[in-house]
Protein backbone atom coordinates (compact mmCIF):
# COMPACT_ATOMS: atom_id res chain seq x y z
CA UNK A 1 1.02 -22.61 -172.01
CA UNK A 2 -1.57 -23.98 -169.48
CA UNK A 3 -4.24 -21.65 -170.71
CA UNK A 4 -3.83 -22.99 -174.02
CA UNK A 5 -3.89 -26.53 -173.04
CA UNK A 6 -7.57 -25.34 -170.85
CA UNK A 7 -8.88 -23.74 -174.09
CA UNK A 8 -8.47 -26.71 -175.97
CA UNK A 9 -9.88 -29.33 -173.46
CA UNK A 10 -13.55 -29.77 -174.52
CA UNK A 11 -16.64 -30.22 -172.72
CA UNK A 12 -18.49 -33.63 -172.65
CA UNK A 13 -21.66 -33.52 -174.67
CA UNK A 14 -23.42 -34.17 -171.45
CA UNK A 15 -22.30 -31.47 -169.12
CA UNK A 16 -21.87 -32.17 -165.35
CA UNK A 17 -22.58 -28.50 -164.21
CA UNK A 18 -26.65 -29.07 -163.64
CA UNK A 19 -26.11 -32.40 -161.45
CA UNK A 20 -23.24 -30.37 -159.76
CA UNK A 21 -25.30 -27.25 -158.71
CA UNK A 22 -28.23 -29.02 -157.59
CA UNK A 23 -25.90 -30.93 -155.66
CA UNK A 24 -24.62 -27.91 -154.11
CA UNK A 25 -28.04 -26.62 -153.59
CA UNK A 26 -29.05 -29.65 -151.85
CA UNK A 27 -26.20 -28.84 -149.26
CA UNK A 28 -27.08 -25.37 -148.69
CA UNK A 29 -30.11 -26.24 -147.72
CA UNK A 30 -29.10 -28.71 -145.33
CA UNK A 31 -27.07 -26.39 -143.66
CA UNK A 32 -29.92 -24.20 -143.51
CA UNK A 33 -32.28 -26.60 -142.04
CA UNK A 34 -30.13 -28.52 -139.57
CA UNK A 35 -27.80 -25.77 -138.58
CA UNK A 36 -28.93 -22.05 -139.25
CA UNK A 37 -32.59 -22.32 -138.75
CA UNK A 38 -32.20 -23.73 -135.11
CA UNK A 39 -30.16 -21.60 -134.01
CA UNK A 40 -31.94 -18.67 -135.03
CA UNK A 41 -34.85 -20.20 -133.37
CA UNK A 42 -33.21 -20.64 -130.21
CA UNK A 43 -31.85 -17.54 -130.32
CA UNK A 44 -35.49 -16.09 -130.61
CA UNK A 45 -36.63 -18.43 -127.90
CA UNK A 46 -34.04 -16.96 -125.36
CA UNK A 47 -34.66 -13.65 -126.19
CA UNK A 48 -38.74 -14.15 -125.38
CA UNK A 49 -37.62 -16.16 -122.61
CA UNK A 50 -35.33 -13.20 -120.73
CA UNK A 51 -38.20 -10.80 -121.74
CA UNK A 52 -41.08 -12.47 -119.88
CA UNK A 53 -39.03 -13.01 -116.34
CA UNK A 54 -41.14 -11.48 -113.50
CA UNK A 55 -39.94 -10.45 -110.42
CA UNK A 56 -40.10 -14.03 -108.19
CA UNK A 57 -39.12 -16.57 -110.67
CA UNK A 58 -36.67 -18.61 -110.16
CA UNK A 59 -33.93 -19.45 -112.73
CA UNK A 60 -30.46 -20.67 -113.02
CA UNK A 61 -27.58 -18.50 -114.63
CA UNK A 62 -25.41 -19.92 -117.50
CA UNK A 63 -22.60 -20.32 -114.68
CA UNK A 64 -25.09 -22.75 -112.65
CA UNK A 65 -25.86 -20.40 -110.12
CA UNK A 66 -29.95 -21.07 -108.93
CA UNK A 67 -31.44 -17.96 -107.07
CA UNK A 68 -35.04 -16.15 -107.39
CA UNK A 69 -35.30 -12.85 -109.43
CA UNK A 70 -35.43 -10.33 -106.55
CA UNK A 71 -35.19 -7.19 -108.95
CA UNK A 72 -35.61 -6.65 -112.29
CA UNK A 73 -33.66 -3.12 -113.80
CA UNK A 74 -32.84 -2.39 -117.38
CA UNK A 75 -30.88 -4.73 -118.61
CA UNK A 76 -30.12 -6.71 -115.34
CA UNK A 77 -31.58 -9.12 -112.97
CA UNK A 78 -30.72 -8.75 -109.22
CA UNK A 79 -30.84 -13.02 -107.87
CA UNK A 80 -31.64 -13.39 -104.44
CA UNK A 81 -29.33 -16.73 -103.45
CA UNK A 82 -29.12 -18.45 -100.06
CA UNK A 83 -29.10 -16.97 -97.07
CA UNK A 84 -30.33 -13.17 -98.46
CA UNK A 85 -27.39 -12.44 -100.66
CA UNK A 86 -28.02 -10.58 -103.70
CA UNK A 87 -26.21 -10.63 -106.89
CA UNK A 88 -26.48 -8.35 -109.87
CA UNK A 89 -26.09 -10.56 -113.16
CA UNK A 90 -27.03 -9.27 -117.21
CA UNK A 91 -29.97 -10.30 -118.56
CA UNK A 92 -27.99 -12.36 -121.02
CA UNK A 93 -26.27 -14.67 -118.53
CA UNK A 94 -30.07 -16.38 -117.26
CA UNK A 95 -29.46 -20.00 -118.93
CA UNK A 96 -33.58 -21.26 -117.83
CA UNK A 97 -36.35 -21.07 -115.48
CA UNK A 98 -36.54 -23.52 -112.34
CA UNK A 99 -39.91 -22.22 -111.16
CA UNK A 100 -41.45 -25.34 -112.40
CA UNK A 101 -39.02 -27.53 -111.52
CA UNK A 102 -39.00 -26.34 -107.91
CA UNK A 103 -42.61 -26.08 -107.84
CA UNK A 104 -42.90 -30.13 -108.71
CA UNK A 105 -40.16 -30.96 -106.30
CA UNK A 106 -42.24 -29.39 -103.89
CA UNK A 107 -45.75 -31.35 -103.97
CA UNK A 108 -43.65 -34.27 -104.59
């Protein structure tokens, strides 16, 4: 009974659909441009970022922790903290570099 009363609603002469899909279009590619896209970039930026830490840089992990790269292994960094202690974290865990930061507190 329902499909019958679908078949014999008809279509205004001047059909919503193209207004409809560009609207729909339109939000894809907001999503795209405001959401996707940055993160993809950031993404990329991190990766570059972890890839081109030398061995005396300092950083900060994504717990907070600040320390200077002491060793670099595979897919590791060994941070050299206060006071000589060394801890082991994955590559993935470094959040940024402080090396300029402590560089300009320095001269300052």
């Amino acid at each position: 009974m329902i499909y019958s009363i679908l078949l014999q609603t008809q279509t205004p002469s001047g059909s919503a659909i193209g207004p409809q899909l560009l609207f729909m279009v339109a939000i894809i590619a907001v999503f795209y441009f405001f959401m996707i896209r940055p993160q993809q970039k950031k993404a990329k930026d991190q990766k570059k970022f972890t890839e081109e830490i030398k061995k005396g840089d300092y950083v900060v992990t994504i717990g907070g922790l600040h320390g200077r790269i002491a060793e670099i292994e595979d897919d590791t960094f060994i941070i050299e903290v206060e006071r000589g202690a060394r801890l082991k974290y994955s590559k993935s865990s470094i959040s940024m570099e402080s090396t300029k930061t402590a560089a300009g507190k320095k001269q300052a």
